[in-house]
C-alpha atoms as a PDB file:
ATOM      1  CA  UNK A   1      34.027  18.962 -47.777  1.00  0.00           C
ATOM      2  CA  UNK A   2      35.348  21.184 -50.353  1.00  0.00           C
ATOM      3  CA  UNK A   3      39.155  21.470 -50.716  1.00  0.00           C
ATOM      4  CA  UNK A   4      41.356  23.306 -53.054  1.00  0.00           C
ATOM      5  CA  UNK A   5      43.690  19.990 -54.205  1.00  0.00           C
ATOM      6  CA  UNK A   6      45.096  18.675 -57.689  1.00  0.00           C
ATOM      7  CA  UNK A   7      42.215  16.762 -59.816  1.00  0.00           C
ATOM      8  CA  UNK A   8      42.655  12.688 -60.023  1.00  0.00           C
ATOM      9  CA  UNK A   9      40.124  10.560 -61.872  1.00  0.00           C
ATOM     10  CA  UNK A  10      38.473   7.993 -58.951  1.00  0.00           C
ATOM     11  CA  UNK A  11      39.552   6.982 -55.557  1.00  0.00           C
ATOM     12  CA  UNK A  12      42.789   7.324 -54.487  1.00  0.00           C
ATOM     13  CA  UNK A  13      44.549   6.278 -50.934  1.00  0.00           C
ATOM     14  CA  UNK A  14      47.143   9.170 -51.527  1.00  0.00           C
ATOM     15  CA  UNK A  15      44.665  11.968 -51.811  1.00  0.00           C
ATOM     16  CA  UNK A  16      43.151  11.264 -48.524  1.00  0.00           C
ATOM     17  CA  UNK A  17      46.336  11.268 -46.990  1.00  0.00           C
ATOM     18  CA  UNK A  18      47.463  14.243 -48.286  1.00  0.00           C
ATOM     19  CA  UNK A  19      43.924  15.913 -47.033  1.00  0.00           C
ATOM     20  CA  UNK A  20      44.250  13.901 -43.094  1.00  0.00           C
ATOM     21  CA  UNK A  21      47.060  14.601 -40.919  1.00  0.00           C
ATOM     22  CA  UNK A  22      48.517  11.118 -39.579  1.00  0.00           C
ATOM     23  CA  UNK A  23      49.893  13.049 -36.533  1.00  0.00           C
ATOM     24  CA  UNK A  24      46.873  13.754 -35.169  1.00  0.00           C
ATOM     25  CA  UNK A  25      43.176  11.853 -33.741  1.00  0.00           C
ATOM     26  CA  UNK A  26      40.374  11.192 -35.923  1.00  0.00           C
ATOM     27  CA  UNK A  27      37.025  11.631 -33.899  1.00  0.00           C
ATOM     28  CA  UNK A  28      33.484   9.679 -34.640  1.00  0.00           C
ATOM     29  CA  UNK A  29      30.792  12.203 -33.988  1.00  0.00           C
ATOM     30  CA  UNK A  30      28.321   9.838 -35.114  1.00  0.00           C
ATOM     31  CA  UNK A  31      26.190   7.563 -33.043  1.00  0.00           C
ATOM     32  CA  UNK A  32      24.681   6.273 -36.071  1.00  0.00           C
ATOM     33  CA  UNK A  33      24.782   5.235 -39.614  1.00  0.00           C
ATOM     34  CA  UNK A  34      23.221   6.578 -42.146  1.00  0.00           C
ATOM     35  CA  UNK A  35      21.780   4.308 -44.921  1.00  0.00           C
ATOM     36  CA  UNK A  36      22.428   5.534 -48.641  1.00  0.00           C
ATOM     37  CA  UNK A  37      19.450   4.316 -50.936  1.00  0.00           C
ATOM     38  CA  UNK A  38      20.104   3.354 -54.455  1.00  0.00           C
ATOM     39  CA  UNK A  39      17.908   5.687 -56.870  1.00  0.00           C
ATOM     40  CA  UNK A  40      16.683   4.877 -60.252  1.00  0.00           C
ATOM     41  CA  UNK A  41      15.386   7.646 -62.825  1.00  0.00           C
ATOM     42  CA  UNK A  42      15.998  10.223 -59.369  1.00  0.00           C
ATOM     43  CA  UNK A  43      13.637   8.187 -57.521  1.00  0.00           C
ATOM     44  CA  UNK A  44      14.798   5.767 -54.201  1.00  0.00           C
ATOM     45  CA  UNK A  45      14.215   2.105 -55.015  1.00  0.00           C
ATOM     46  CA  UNK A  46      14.461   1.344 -51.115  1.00  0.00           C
ATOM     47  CA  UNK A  47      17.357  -0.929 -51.523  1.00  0.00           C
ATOM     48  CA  UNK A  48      20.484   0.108 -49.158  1.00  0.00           C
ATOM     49  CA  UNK A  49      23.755   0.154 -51.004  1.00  0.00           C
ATOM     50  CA  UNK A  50      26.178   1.929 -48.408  1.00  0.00           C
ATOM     51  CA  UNK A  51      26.311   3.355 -44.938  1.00  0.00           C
ATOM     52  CA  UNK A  52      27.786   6.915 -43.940  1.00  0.00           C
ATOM     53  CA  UNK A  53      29.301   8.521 -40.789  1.00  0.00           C
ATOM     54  CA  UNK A  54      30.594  11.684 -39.577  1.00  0.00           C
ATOM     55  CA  UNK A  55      33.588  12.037 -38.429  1.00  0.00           C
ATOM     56  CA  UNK A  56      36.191  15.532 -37.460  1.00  0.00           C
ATOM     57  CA  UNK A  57      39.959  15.917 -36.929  1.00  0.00           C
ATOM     58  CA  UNK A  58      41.420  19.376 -35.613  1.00  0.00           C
ATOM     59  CA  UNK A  59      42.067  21.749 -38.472  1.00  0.00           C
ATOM     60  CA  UNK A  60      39.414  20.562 -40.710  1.00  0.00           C
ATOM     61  CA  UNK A  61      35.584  20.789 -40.898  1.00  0.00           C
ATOM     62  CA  UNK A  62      33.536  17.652 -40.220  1.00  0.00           C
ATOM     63  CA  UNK A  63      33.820  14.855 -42.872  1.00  0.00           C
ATOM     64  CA  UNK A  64      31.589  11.847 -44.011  1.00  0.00           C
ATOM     65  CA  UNK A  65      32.756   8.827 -44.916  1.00  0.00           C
ATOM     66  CA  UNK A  66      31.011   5.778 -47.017  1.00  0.00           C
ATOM     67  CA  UNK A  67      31.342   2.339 -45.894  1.00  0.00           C
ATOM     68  CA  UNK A  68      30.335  -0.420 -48.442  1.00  0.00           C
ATOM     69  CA  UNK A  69      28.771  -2.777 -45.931  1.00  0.00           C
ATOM     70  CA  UNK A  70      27.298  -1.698 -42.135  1.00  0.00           C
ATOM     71  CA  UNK A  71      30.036  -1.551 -39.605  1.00  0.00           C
ATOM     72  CA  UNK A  72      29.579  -1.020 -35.706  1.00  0.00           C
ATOM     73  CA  UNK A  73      30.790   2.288 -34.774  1.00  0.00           C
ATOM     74  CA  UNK A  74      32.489   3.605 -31.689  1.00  0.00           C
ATOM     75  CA  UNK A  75      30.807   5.516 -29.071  1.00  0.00           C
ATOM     76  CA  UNK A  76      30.909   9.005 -29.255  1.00  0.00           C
ATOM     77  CA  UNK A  77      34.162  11.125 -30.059  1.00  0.00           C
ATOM     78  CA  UNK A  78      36.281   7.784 -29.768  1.00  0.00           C
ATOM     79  CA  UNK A  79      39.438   7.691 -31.846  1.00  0.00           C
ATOM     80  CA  UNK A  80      39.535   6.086 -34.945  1.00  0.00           C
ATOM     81  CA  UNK A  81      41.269   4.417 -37.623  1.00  0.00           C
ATOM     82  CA  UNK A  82      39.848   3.808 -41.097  1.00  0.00           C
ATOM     83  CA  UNK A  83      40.679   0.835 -43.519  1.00  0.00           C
ATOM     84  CA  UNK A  84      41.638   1.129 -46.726  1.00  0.00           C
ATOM     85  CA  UNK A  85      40.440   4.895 -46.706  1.00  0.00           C
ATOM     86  CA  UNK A  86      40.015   6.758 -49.998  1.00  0.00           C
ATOM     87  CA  UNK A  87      39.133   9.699 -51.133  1.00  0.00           C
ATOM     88  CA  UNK A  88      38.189  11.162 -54.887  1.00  0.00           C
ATOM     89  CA  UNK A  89      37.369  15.426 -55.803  1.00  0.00           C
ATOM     90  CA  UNK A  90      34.149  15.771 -57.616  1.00  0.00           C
ATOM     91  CA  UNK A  91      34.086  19.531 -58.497  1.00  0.00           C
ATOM     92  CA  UNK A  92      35.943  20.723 -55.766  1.00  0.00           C
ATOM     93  CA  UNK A  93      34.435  18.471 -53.274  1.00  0.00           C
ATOM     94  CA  UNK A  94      36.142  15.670 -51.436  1.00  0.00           C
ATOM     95  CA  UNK A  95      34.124  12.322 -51.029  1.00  0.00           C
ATOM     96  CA  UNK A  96      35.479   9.855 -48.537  1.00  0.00           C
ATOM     97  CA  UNK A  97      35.303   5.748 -48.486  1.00  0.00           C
ATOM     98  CA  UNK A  98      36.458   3.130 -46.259  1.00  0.00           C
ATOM     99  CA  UNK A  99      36.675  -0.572 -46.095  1.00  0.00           C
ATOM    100  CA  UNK A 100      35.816  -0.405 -42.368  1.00  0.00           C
ATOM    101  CA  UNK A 101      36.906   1.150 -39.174  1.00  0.00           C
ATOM    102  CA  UNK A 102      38.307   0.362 -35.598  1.00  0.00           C
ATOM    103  CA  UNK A 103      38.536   2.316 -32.492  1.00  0.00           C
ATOM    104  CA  UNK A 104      42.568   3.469 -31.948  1.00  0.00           C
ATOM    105  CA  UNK A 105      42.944   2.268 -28.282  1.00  0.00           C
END
């Protein structure tokens, strides 16, 4: 997701608070996870280190975010809440993390 923000150095709870809108839903348009390999020398070793997802919210364009350990995801288009969400710009691009997630009832 590439956003036009003010450069921090690592992960920061503000900037991914400044870049969601409180106010309104976040969706899970995953089904899925998707398990992030750990490479050495640009090769994959096979060992899983994280686990992404999609997600959208109205006004922006569909984001991923990285969860440290597997977590059991919603069904489809449920609403969400993320813990301990963060976010860090690497040229221009936004990267999202979370401690977990659970479905806003």
């Amino acid at each position: 997701m590439k956003f036009n923000t003010r450069r921090q150095d690592g992960y920061s709870s503000s900037l991914a608070h400044s870049i969601l809108d409180k106010s309104k839903p976040v969706h899970s348009i995953s089904d899925s996870l998707t398990p992030q390999q750990k490479f050495e020398d640009k090769k994959p070793t096979g060992e899983i280190i994280a686990y992404k997802a999609w997600f959208t919210q109205v006004g922006l364009p569909p984001f991923e975010v990285k969860f440290s350990n597997e977590v059991q995801l919603p069904p489809y288009l449920s609403v969400v809440e993320f813990i301990n969400l963060q976010a860090v710009e690497v040229s221009y691009n936004v990267y999202f993390k979370a401690d977990g997630i659970k479905e806003f009832k």
